[in-house]
Protein backbone atom coordinates (compact mmCIF):
# COMPACT_ATOMS: atom_id res chain seq x y z
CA UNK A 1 117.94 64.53 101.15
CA UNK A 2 120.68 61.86 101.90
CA UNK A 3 119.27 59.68 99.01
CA UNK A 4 120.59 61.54 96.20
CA UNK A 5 123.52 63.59 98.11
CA UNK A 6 125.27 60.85 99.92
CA UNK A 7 127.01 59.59 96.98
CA UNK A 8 128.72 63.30 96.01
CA UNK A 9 130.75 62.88 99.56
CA UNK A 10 132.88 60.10 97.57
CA UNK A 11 133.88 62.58 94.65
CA UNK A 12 137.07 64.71 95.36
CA UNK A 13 136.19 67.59 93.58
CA UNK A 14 133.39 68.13 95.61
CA UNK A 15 135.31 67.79 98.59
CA UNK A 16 137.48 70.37 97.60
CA UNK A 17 134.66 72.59 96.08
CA UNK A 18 133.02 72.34 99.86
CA UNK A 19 135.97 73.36 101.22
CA UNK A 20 136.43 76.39 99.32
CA UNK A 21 133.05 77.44 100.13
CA UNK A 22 133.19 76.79 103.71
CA UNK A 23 136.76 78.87 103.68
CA UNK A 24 134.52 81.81 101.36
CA UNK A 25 137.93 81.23 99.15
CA UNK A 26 135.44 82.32 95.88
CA UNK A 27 134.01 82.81 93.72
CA UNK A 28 134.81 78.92 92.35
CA UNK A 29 133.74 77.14 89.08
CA UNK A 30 132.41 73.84 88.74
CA UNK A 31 132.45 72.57 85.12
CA UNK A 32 130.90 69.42 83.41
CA UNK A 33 127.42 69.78 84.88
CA UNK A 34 124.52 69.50 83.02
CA UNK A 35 120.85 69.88 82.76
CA UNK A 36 118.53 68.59 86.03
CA UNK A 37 122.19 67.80 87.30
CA UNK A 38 122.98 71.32 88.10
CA UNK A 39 120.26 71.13 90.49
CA UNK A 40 122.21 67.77 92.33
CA UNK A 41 125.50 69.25 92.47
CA UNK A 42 123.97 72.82 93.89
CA UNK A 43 121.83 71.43 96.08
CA UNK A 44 124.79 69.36 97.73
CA UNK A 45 127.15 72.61 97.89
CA UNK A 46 124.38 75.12 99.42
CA UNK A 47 123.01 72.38 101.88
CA UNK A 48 125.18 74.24 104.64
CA UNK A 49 123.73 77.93 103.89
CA UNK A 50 120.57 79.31 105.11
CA UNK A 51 119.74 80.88 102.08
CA UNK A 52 120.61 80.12 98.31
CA UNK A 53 120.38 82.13 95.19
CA UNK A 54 120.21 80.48 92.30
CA UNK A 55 120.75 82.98 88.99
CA UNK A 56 120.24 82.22 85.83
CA UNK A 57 120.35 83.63 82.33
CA UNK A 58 116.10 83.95 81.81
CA UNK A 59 113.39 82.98 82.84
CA UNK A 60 112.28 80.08 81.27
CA UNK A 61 115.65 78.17 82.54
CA UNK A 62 114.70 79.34 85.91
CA UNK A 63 111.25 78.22 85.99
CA UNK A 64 113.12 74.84 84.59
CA UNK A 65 115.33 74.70 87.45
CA UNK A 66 112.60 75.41 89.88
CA UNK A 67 110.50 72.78 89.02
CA UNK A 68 114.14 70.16 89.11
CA UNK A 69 114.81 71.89 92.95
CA UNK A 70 111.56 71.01 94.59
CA UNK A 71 113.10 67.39 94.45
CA UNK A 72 115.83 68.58 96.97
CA UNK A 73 114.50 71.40 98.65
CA UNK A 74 110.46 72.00 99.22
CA UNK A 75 111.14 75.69 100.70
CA UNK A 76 112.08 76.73 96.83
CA UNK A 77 110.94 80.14 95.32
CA UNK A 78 110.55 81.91 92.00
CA UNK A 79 111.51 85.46 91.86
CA UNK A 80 109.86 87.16 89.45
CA UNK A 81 111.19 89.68 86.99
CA UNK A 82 108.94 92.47 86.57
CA UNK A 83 109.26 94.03 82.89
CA UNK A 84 110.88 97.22 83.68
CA UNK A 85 110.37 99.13 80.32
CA UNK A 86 106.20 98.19 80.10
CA UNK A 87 105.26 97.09 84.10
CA UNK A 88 103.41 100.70 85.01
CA UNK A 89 101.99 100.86 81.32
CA UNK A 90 100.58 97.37 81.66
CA UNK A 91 96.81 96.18 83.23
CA UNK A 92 98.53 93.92 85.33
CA UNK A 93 96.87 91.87 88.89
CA UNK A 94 99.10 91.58 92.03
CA UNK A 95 100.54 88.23 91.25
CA UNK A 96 104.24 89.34 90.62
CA UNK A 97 104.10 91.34 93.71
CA UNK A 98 102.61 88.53 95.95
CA UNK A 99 105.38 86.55 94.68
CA UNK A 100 108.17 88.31 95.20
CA UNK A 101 106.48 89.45 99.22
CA UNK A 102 106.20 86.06 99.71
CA UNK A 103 110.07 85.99 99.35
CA UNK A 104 110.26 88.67 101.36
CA UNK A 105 108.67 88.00 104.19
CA UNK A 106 111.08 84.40 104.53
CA UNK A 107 114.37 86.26 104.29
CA UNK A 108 112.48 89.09 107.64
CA UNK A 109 111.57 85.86 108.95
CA UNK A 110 115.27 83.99 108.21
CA UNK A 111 113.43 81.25 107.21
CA UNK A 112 116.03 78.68 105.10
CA UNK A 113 114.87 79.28 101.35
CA UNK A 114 116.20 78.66 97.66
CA UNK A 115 115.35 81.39 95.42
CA UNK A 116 115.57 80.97 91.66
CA UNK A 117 115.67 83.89 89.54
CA UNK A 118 116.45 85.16 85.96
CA UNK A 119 119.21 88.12 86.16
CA UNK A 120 116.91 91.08 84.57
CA UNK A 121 114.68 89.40 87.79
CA UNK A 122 117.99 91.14 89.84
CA UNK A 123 118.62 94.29 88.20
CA UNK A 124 115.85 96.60 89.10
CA UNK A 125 116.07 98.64 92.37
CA UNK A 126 113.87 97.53 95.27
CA UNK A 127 113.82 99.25 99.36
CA UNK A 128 115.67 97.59 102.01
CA UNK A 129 113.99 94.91 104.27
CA UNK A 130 114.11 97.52 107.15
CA UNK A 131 111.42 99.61 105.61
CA UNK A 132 109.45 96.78 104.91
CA UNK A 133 109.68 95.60 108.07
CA UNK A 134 108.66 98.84 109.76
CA UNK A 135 105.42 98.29 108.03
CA UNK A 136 103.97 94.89 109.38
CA UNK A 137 101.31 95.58 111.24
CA UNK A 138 101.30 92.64 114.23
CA UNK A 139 97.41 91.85 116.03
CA UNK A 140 97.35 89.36 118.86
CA UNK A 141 94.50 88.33 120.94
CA UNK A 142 93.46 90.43 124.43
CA UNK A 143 94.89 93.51 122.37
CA UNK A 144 93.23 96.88 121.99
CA UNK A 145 92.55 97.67 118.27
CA UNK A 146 91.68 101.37 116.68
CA UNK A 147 89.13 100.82 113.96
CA UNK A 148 89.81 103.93 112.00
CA UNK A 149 93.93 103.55 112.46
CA UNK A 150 93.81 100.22 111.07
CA UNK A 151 91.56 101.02 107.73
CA UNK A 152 93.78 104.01 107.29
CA UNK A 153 96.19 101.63 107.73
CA UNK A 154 95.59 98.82 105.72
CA UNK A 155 94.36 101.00 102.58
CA UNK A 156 98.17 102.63 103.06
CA UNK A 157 99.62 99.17 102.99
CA UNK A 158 98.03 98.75 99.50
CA UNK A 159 95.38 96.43 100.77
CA UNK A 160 91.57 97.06 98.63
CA UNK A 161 88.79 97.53 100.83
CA UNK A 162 85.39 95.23 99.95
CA UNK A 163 82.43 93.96 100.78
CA UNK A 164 84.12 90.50 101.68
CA UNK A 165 87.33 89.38 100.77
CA UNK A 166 87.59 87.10 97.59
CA UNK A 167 91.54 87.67 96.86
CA UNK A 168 94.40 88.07 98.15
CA UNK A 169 95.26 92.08 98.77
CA UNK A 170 91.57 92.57 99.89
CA UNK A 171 90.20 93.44 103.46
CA UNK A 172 86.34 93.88 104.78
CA UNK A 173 84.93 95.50 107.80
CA UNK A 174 81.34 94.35 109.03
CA UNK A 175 80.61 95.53 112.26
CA UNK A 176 83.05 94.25 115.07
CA UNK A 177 84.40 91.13 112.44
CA UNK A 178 87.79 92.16 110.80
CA UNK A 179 88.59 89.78 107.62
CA UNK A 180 91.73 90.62 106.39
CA UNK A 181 93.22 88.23 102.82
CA UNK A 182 97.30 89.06 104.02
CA UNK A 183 99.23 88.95 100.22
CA UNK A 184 101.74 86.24 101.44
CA UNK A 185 98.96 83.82 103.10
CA UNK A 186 96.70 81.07 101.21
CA UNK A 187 93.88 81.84 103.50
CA UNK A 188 92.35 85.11 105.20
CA UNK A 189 92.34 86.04 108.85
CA UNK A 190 89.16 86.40 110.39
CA UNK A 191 89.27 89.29 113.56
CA UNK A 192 86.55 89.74 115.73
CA UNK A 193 86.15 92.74 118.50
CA UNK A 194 84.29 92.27 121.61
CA UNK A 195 84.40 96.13 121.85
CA UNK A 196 87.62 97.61 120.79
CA UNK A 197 88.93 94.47 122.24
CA UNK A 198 90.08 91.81 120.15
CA UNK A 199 88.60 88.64 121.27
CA UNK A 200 89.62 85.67 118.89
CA UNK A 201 92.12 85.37 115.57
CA UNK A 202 91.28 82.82 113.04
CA UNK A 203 91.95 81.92 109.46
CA UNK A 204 89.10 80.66 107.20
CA UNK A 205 88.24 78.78 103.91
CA UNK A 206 87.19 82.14 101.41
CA UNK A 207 84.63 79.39 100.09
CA UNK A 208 82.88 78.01 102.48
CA UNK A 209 83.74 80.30 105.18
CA UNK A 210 84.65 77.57 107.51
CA UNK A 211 87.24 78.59 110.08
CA UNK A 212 90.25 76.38 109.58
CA UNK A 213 93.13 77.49 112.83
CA UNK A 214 92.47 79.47 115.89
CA UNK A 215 95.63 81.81 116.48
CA UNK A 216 97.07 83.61 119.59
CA UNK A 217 98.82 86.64 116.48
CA UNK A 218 99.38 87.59 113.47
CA UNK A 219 101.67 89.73 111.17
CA UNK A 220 99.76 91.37 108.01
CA UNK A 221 102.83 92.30 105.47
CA UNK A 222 101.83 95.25 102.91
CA UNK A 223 100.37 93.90 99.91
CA UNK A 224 102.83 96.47 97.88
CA UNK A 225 106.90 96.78 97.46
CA UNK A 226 106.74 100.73 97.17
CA UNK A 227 104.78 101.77 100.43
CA UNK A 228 104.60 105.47 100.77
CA UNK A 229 103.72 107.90 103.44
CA UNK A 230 101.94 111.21 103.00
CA UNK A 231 105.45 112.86 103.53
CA UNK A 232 107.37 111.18 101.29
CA UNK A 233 104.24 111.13 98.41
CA UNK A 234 104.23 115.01 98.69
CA UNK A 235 107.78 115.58 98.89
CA UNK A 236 108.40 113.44 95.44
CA UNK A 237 105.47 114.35 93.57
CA UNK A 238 107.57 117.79 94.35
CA UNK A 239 110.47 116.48 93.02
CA UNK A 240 108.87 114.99 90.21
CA UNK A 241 106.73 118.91 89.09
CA UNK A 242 110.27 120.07 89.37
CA UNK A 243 112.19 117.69 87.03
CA UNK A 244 109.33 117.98 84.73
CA UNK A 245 109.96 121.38 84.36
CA UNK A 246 113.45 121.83 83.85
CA UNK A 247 113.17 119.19 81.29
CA UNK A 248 110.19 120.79 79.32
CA UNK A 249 112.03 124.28 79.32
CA UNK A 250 115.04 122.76 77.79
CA UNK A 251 112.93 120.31 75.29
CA UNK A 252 111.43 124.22 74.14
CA UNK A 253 114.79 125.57 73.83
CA UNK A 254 115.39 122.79 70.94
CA UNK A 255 112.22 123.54 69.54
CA UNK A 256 110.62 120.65 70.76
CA UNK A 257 107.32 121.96 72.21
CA UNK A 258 105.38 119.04 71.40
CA UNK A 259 107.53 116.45 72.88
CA UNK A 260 107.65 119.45 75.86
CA UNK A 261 103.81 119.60 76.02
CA UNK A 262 103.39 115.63 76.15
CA UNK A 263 106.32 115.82 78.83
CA UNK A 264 103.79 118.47 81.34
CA UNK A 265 100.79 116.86 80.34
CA UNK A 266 101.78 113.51 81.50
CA UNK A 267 103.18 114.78 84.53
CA UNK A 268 100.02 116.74 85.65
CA UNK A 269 97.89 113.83 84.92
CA UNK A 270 100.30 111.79 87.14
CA UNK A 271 99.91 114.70 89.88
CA UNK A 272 95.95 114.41 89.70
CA UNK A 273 95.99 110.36 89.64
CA UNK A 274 98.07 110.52 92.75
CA UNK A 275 97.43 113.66 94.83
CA UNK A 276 93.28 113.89 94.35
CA UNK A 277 92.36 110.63 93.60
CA UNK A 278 95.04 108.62 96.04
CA UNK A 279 96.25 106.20 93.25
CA UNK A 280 99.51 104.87 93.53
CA UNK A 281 99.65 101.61 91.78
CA UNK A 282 101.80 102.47 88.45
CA UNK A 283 104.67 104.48 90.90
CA UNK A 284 107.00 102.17 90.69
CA UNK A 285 109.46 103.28 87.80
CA UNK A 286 109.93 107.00 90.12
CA UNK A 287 111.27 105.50 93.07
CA UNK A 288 114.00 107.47 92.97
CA UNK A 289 112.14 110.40 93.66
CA UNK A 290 110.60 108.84 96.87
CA UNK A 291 114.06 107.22 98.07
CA UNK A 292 117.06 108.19 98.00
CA UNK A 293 118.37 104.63 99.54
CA UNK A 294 117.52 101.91 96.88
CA UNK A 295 119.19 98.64 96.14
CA UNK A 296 119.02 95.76 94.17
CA UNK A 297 117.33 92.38 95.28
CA UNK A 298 120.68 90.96 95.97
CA UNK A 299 121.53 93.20 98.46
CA UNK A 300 118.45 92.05 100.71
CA UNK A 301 120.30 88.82 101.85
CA UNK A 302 123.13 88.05 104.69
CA UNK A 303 126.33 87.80 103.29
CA UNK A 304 127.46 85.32 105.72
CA UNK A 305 124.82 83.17 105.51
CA UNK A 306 123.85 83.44 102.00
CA UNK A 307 125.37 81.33 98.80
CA UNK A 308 124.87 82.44 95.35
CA UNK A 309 124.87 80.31 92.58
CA UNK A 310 125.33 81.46 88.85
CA UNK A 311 123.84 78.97 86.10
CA UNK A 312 126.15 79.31 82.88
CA UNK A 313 127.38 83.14 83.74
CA UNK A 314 128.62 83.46 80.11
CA UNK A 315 124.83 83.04 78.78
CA UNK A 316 124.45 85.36 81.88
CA UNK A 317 126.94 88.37 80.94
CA UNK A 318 125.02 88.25 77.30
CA UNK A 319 121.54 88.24 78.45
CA UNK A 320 122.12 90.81 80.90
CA UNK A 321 124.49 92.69 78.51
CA UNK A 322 120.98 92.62 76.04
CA UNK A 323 118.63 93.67 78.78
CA UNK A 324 120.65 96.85 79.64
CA UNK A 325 121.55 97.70 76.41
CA UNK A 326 117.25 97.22 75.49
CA UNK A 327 116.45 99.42 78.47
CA UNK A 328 118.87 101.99 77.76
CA UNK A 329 117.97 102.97 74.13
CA UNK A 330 114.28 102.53 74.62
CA UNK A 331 114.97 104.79 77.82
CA UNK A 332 117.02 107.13 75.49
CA UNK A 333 114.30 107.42 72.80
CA UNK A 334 111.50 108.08 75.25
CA UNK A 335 113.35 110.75 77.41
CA UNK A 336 113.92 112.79 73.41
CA UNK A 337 109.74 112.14 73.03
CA UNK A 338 109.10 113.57 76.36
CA UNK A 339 107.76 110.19 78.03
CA UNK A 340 109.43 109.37 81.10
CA UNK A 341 112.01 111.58 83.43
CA UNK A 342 115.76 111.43 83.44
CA UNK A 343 115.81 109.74 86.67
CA UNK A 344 113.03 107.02 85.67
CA UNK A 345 115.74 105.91 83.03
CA UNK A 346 118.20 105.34 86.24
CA UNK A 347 116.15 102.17 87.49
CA UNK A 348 117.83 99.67 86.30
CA UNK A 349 121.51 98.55 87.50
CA UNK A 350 123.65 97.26 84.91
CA UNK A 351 125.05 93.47 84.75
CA UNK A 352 128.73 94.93 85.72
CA UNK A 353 127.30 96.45 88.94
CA UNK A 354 124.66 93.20 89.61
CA UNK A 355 127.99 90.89 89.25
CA UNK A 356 129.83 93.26 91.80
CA UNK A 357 127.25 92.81 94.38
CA UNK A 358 127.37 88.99 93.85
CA UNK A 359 131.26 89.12 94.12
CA UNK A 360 131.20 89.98 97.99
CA UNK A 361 128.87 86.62 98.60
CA UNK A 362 130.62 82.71 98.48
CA UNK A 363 129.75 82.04 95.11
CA UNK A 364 129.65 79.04 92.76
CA UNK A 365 129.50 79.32 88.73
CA UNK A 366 128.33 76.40 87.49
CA UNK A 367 128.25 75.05 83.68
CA UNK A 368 129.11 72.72 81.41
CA UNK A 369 132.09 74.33 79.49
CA UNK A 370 135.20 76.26 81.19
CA UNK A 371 134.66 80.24 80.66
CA UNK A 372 137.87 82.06 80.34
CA UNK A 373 136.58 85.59 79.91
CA UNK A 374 134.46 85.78 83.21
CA UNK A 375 133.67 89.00 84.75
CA UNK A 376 134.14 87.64 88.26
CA UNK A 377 137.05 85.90 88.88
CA UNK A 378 137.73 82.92 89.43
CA UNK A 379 139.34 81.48 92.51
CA UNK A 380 139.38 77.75 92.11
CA UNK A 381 138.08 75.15 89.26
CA UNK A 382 136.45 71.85 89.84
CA UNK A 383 135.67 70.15 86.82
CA UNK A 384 132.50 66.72 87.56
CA UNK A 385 132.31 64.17 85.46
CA UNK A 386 128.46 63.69 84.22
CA UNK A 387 126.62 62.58 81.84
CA UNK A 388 123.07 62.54 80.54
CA UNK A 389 120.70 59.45 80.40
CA UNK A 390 119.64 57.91 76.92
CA UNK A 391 116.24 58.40 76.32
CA UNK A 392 114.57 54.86 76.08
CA UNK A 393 111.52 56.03 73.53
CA UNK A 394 108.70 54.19 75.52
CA UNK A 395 110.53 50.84 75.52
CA UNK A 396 110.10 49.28 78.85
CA UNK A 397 112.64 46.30 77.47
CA UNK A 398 115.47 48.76 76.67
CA UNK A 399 115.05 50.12 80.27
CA UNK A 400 115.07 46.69 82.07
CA UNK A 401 118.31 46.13 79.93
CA UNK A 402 120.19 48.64 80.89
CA UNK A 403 119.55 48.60 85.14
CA UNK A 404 120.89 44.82 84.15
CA UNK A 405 124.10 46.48 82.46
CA UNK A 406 123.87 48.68 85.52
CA UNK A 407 123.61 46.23 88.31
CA UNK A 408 126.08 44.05 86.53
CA UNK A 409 128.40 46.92 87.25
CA UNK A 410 127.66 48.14 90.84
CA UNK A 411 125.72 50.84 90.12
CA UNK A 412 123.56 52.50 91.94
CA UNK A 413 120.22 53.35 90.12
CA UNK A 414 117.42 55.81 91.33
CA UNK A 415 114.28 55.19 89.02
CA UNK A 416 112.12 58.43 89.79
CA UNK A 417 108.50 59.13 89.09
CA UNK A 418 106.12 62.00 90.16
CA UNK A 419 103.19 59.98 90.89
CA UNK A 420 102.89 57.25 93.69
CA UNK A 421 100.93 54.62 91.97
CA UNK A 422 102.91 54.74 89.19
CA UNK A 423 106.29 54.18 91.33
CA UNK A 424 104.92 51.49 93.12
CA UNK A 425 103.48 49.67 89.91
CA UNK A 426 107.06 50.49 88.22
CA UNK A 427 109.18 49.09 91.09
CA UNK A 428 106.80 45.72 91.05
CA UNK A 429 107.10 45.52 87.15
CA UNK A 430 111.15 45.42 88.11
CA UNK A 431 111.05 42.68 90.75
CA UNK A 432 108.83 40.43 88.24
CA UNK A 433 112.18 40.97 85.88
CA UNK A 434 114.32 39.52 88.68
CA UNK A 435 115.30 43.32 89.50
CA UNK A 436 116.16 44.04 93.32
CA UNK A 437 114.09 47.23 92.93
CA UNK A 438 112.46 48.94 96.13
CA UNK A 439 110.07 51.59 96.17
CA UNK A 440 110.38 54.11 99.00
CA UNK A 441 109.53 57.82 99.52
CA UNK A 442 112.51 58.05 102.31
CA UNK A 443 114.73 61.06 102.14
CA UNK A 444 117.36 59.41 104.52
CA UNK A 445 117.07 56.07 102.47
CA UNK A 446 120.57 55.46 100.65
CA UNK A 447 120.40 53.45 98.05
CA UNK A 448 122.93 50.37 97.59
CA UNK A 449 125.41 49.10 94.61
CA UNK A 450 123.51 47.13 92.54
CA UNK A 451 119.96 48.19 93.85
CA UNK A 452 117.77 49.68 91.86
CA UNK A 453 115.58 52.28 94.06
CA UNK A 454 112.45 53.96 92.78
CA UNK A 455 111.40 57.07 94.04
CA UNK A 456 108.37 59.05 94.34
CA UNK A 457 109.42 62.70 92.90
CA UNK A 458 109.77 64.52 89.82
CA UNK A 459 112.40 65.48 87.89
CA UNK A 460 112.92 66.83 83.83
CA UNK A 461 115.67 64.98 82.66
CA UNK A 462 118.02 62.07 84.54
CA UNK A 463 121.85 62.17 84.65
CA UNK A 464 124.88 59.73 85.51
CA UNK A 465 128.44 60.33 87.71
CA UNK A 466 130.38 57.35 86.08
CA UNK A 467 133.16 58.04 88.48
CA UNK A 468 130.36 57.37 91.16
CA UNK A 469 128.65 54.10 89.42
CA UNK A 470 125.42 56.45 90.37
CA UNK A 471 123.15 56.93 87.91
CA UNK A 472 119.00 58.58 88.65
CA UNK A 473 116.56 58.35 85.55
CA UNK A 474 113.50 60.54 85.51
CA UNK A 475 110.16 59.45 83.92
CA UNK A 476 110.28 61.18 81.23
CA UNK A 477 113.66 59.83 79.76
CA UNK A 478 111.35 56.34 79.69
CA UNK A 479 108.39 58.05 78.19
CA UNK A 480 109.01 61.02 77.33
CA UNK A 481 107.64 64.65 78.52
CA UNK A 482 103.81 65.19 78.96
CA UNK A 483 102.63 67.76 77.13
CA UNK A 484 100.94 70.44 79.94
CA UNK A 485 98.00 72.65 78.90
């Protein structure tokens, strides 16, 4: 993306902010950024990691700043938060947890990724990528393929078994054909057996049925995050009778026998759902009586070749600060009622410990004001000089104005707009008002003082480095945002 990051090379500060990253002499903090800017002056100091986390203080600001990152980097992910108090008590589809596989599967892979996420999206406990990884179940072409193993299999990897696959999550058996719809993957795999023998791999159209690839393998990745084997689903439903109990008898030594009885009911229900009927689905908030290694979704990446990024930390701090303090008194109150376990109020890791973790990986706080009372400390400061593009109200003439003021002055001017026909119309509207505009979709195209570039992309809100003379206005500061349904 040397179109928009070439210019940051001829600021100082970012030199020097480069540096200390490179030398892992962090955490630092960069100061004076604002809105879609952030986004710019991240995506120029993460360019030379293979993974960056971008955190942020909920999860409306980090769907923002996912939709700004696309610009810079297409291999950009949402992680979602899951609501920790509510997420086994909700009806809820698989969408969070294809999500967050999909995620996954690129850091097993080491496949260079941005990931955006809220920090309650951080702070519940999640298994290492090594268990996950034992679990892929890998068919290739020529190889010989037990039936009954991989049914057993594929029902144990959370997958539904139907009549033909519709969704993701789902797999069908008809005869010697195999279609599997893999959680991470747009399109089903199609397997078919010439005996036990698997004779050809391909993915299809779930429509039409039309076979789109022919592949030599695959990898199927479980279509759950809490896969459990009959061992471990015995031992802590074990664990979970015997918690149960302790707690009951000393809810009836207060006198509490009705919050006791609600506390033995639930349980046995829970031991009926699980151990006659084989549902798992709502196990989630008692992992810790399946695992007794957990960690948080930070400690799933490299340290060495992983940068984190926190948006605003002080908003940060607070909304975490709220979060924990939320889960622990409605945790509180429902452990005196008799509704969840002691240890089922131990799945959440407080901001403190989240901020730790983060403190061991080269990190970057970025924000518009300087925070003195940071819980991670600070190593070095950078303040950038930007500013935020007027909005011109629908008036074409006020925007032709000021790329004149602009060009007068050597600037360089990036027009952006998220629809082809529109750039091109836009950059021909320019030239007939003597502009020296050029449309181009060019990542490697730099743009020059006093040219006025427009570029196919989107973007919420422009910005300006006066220092720079390097200005990029979005669409929507000419007319405005569109309203989605």
């Amino acid at each position: 993306m040397k179109t928009f990051l070439a210019p940051l090379y001829e600021l100082n500060e970012y030199n020097e902010a480069m540096i200390s990253l490179s030398k892992k002499n962090t955490p630092i903090h960069v100061t004076g950024c604002i809105d879609s800017q952030k986004c710019h002056m991240i995506s120029g100091l993460g360019n030379r990691s293979l993974f960056r986390v971008i955190v942020t203080y909920n999860d409306l600001k980090a769907k923002e700043i996912y939709e700004d990152y696309k610009l810079y980097d297409k291999n950009v992910f949402l992680y979602p938060a899951k609501d920790i108090m509510f997420y086994s008590a909700d009806i809820h589809g698989n969408a969070i947890v294809k999500e967050r596989l999909r995620i996954l599967k690129r850091l097993i892979e080491k496949k260079a990724s941005t990931i955006v996420l809220s920090i309650d999206g951080g702070m519940d406990r999640v298994l290492p990528l090594e268990f996950l990884k034992k679990h892929i179940v890998s068919v290739a072409e020529g190889d010989i393929l037990d039936l009954e193993k991989l049914k057993k299999d594929m029902i144990h990897l959370g997958y539904e078994r139907c009549g033909q696959v519709e969704a993701p999550g789902q797999f069908a058996i008809r005869g010697g054909i195999i279609d599997v719809f893999d959680l991470t993957q747009d399109n089903p795999y199609r397997i078919e057996l010439w005996g036990e023998e698997i004779e050809s791999i391909r993915s299809f159209d779930v429509l039409s049925q039309r076979s789109i690839e022919n592949l030599e393998s695959i990898r199927i990745y479980p279509a759950t995050e809490l896969i459990l084997t009959t061992e471990q689903l015995t031992e802590g439903m074990k664990k979970i009778a015997l918690d149960a109990k302790e707690q009951s008898e000393s809810l009836r030594k207060e006198f509490l026998t009705e919050e006791a009885h609600r506390l033995s009911k639930h349980v046995k229900e829970l031991q009926e759902q699980v151990l006659e009927l084989g549902m798992t689905m709502n196990l989630e908030s008692y992992i810790n009586y399946f695992f007794e290694k957990t960690g948080s979704f930070i400690d799933l990446f490299d340290v060495e070749k992983t940068c984190v990024f926190l948006d605003e930390p002080i908003r940060i701090q607070e909304h975490g600060q709220a979060i924990e303090a939320e889960f622990r008194e409605s945790m509180s109150h429902r452990l005196e009622k008799g509704y969840v376990l002691e240890k089922q109020a131990n799945i959440l890791y407080g901001k403190e410990e989240i901020l730790y973790k983060i403190e061991k990986f080269p990190s970057a706080q970025i924000g518009f004001m300087e925070d003195k009372n940071l819980l991670i400390k600070t190593q070095n400061r950078f303040n950038i000089m930007a500013k935020s593009v007027a909005s011109y109200n629908h008036s074409f003439e006020l925007l032709v104005k000021d790329l004149k003021r602009y060009r007068k002055s050597g600037y360089r001017v990036i027009v952006m707009s998220p629809s082809r026909t529109r750039a091109k119309r836009l950059a021909e509207d320019l030239r007939e008002q003597e502009m020296t505009a050029v449309y181009t979709e060019d990542p490697f195209r730099m743009v020059q003082p006093s040219e006025v570039l427009v570029y196919y992309g989107a973007l919420k809100r422009g910005f300006e480095y006066p220092l720079l003379k390097f200005v990029v206005i979005s669409e929507s500061d000419i007319f405005g945002n569109q309203k989605k349904k």
